[in-house]
Protein backbone atom coordinates (compact mmCIF):
# COMPACT_ATOMS: atom_id res chain seq x y z
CA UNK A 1 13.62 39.66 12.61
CA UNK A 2 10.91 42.50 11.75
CA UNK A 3 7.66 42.73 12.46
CA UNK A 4 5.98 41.21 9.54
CA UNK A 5 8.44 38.87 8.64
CA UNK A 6 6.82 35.56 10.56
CA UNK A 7 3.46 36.76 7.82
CA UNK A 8 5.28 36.10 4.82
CA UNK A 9 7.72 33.02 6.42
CA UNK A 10 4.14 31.76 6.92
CA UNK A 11 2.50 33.01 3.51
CA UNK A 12 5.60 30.82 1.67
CA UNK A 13 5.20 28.16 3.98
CA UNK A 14 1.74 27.84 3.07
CA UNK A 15 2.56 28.48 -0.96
CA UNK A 16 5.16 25.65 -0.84
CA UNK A 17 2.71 23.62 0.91
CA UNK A 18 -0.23 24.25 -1.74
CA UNK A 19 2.43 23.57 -4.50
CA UNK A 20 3.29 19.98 -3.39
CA UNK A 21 -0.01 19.24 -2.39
CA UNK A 22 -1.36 20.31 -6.18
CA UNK A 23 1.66 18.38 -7.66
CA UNK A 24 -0.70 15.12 -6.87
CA UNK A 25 -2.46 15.95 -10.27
CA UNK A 26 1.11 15.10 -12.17
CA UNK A 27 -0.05 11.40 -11.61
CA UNK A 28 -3.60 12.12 -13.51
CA UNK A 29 -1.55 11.53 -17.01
CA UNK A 30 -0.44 8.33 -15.56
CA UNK A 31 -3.41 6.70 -14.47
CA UNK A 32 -5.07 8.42 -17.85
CA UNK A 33 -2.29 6.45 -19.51
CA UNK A 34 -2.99 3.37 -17.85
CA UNK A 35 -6.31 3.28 -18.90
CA UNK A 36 -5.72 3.34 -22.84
CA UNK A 37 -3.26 0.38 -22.23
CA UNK A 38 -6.67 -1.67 -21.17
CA UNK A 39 -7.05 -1.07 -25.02
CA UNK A 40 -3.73 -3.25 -25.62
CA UNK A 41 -4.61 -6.05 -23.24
CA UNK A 42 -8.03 -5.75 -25.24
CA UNK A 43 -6.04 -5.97 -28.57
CA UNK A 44 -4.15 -9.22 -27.66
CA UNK A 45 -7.41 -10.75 -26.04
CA UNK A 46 -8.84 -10.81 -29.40
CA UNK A 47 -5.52 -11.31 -31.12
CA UNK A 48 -5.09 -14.57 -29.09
CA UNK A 49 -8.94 -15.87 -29.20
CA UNK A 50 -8.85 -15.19 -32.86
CA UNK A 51 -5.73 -17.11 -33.42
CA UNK A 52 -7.51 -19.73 -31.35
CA UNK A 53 -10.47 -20.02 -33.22
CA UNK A 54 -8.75 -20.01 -36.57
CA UNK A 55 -7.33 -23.36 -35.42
CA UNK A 56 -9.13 -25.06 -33.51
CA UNK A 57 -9.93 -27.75 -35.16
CA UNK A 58 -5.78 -28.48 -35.81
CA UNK A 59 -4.50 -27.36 -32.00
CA UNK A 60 -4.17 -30.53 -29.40
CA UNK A 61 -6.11 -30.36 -26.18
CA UNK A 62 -3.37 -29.17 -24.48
CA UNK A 63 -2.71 -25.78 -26.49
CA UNK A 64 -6.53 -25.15 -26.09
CA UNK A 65 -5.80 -25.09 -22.31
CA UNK A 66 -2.65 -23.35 -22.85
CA UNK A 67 -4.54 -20.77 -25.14
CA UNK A 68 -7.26 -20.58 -22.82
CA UNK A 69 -4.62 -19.64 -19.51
CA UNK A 70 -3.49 -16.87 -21.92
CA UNK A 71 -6.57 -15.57 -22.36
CA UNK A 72 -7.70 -15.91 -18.47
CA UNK A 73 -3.65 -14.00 -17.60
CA UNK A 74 -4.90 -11.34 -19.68
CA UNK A 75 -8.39 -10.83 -18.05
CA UNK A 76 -6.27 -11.12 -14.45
CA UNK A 77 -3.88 -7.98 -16.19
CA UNK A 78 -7.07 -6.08 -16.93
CA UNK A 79 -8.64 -6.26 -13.52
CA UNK A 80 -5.02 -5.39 -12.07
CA UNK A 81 -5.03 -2.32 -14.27
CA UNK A 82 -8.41 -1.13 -13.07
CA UNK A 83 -7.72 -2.34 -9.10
CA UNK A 84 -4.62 0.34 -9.23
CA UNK A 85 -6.19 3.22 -11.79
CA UNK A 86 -9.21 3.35 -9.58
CA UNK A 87 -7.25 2.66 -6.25
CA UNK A 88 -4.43 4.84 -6.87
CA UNK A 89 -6.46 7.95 -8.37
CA UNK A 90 -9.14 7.59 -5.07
CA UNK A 91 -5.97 7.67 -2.65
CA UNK A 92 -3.33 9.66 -4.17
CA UNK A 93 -4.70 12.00 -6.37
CA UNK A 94 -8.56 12.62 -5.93
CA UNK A 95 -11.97 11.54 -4.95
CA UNK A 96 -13.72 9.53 -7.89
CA UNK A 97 -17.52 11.76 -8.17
CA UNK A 98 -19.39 8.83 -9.49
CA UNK A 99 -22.48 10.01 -8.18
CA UNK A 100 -23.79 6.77 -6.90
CA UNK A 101 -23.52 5.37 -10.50
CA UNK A 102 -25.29 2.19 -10.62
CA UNK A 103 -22.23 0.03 -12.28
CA UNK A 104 -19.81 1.38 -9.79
CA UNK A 105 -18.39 -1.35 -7.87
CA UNK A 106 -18.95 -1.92 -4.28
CA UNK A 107 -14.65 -1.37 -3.50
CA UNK A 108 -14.55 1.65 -5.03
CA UNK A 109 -14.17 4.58 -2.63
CA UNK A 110 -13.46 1.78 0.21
CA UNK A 111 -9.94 0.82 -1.12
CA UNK A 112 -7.25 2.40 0.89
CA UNK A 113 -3.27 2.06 0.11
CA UNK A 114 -3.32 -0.96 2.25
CA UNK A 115 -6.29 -2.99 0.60
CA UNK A 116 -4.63 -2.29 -2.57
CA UNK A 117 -1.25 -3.40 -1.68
CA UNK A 118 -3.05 -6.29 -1.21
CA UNK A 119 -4.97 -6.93 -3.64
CA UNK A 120 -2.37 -5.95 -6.31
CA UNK A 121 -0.07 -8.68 -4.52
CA UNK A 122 -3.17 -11.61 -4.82
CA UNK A 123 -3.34 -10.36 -8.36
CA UNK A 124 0.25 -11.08 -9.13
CA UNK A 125 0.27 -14.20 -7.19
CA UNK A 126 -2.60 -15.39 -9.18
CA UNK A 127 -0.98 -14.30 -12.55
CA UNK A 128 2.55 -16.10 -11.30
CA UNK A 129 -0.08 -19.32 -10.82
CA UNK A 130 -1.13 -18.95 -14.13
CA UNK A 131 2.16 -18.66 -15.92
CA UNK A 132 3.61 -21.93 -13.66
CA UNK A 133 0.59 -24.09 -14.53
CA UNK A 134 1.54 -23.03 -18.20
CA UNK A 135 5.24 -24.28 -17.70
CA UNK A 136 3.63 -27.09 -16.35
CA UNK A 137 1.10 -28.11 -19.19
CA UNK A 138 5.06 -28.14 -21.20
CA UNK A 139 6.77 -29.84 -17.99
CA UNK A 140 8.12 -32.10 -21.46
CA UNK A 141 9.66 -29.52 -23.08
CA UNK A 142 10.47 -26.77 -20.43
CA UNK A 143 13.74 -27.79 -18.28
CA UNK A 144 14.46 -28.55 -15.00
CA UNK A 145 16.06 -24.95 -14.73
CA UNK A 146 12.99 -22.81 -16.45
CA UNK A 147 10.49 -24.97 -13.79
CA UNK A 148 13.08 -24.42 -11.00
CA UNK A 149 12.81 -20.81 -11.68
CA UNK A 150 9.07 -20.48 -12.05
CA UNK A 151 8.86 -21.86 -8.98
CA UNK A 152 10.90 -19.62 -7.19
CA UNK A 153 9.71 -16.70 -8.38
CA UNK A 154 6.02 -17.77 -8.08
CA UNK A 155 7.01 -18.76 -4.41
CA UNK A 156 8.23 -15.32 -4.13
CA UNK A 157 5.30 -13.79 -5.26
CA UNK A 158 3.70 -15.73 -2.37
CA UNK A 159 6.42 -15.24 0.20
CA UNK A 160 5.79 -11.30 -0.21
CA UNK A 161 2.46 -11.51 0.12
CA UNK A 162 1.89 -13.45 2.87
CA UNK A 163 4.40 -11.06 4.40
CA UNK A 164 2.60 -8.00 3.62
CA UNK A 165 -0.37 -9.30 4.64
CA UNK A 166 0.72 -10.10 7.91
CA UNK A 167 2.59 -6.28 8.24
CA UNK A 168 -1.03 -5.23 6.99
CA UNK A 169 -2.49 -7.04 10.00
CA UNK A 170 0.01 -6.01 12.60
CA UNK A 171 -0.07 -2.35 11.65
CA UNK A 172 -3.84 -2.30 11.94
CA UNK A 173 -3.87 -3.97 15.06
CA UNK A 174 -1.33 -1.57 16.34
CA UNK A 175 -3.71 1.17 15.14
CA UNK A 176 -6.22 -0.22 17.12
CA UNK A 177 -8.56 -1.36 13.39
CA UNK A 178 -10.22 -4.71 12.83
C-alpha cells in the first residue's frame, strides 16, 4: 500500500457514506405523495356524505349507521395518513422546522419508529373494528364464511399488535427506557 492510499480509502469511504445517507431524501416524493392522497379520502368523504344526504329521508336506520361507519373509516384513514407522513418524514428523512407553530400537535417531533409502529397498528385495529361491526350491521345477508373471515383477520390485526406492543415493551426495558 502507498503512502496516501489509507486518505483516499477514507475520502471514498466517507463519499459512499454521504451518498446513502443523502439517499433519505428519495422518500420526500413519497410522503409528498401521500399527502395529496388526503385529497382522495377528502373526495370520497364528501362523495359518501353527499350520497347520504341525498337520501336520507328513503335509507333505513341501519344504512344511516352503515353510512355513518364509512364516513368515521375514512376519518380513521386520514389520521393514519398524517400519523406516518409526519412520523416517517421526522424519523427517516428530516426534522419537521415548524417553528413552534401553534396548531402543531403535541406528538409531533416526539414520535419515534417505535410509537409509530404502534400507533399505525391501533389505527388498523380500529379500522378492522370498523369494517367487522359493518359485516355485522348485515350479519343477515353476509355469510357465515365472509363473518368467519372478518373475524380472523380483525383478530389478526389484534394478535400483531398486542405482539408488537409487548416486543415494544421488552426492547425498551432491555434498553433500560420506561
Amino acid at each position: 500500500m502507498k503512502k496516501g492510499d489509507g486518505k483516499n480509502v477514507r475520502f471514498l469511504e466517507y463519499i459512499l457514506e454521504q451518498g446513502i445517507f443523502a439517499s433519505r431524501w428519495i422518500l420526500a416524493p413519497v410522503y409528498a405523495g401521500l399527502a395529496l392522497s388526503l385529497f382522495l379520502i377528502m373526495f370520497k368523504f364528501a362523495q359518501k356524505s353527499w350520497s347520504m344526504a341525498t337520501h336520507l329521508i328513503s335509507i333505513s336506520l341501519d344504512d344511516t349507521i352503515l353510512g355513518i361507519l364509512s364516513l368515521i373509516d375514512l376519518s380513521l384513514m386520514g389520521n393514519l395518513l398524517l400519523m406516518i407522513m409526519f412520523g416517517g418524514y421526522q424519523n427517516f428523512v428530516s426534522k419537521l422546522e415548524l417553528r413552534g407553530h401553534e396548531d402543531t400537535p403535541d406528538w409531533i417531533g416526539h414520535v419515534g419508529f417505535g410509537d409509530l409502529k404502534l400507533k399505525l397498528m391501533g389505527s388498523i385495529v380500529a379500522i378492522s373494528a370498523i369494517e367487522l361491526l359493518k359485516g355485522f350491521m348485515s350479519v343477515e345477508t353476509a355469510s357465515d364464511r365472509t363473518l368467519g373471515w372478518e373475524i380472523g383477520i380483525h383478530m389478526t390485526f389484534v394478535v400483531s399488535a398486542l405482539f408488537l406492543a409487548i416486543m415494544d415493551a421488552l426492547m425498551a426495558k432491555a434498553r433500560g427506557e420506561k
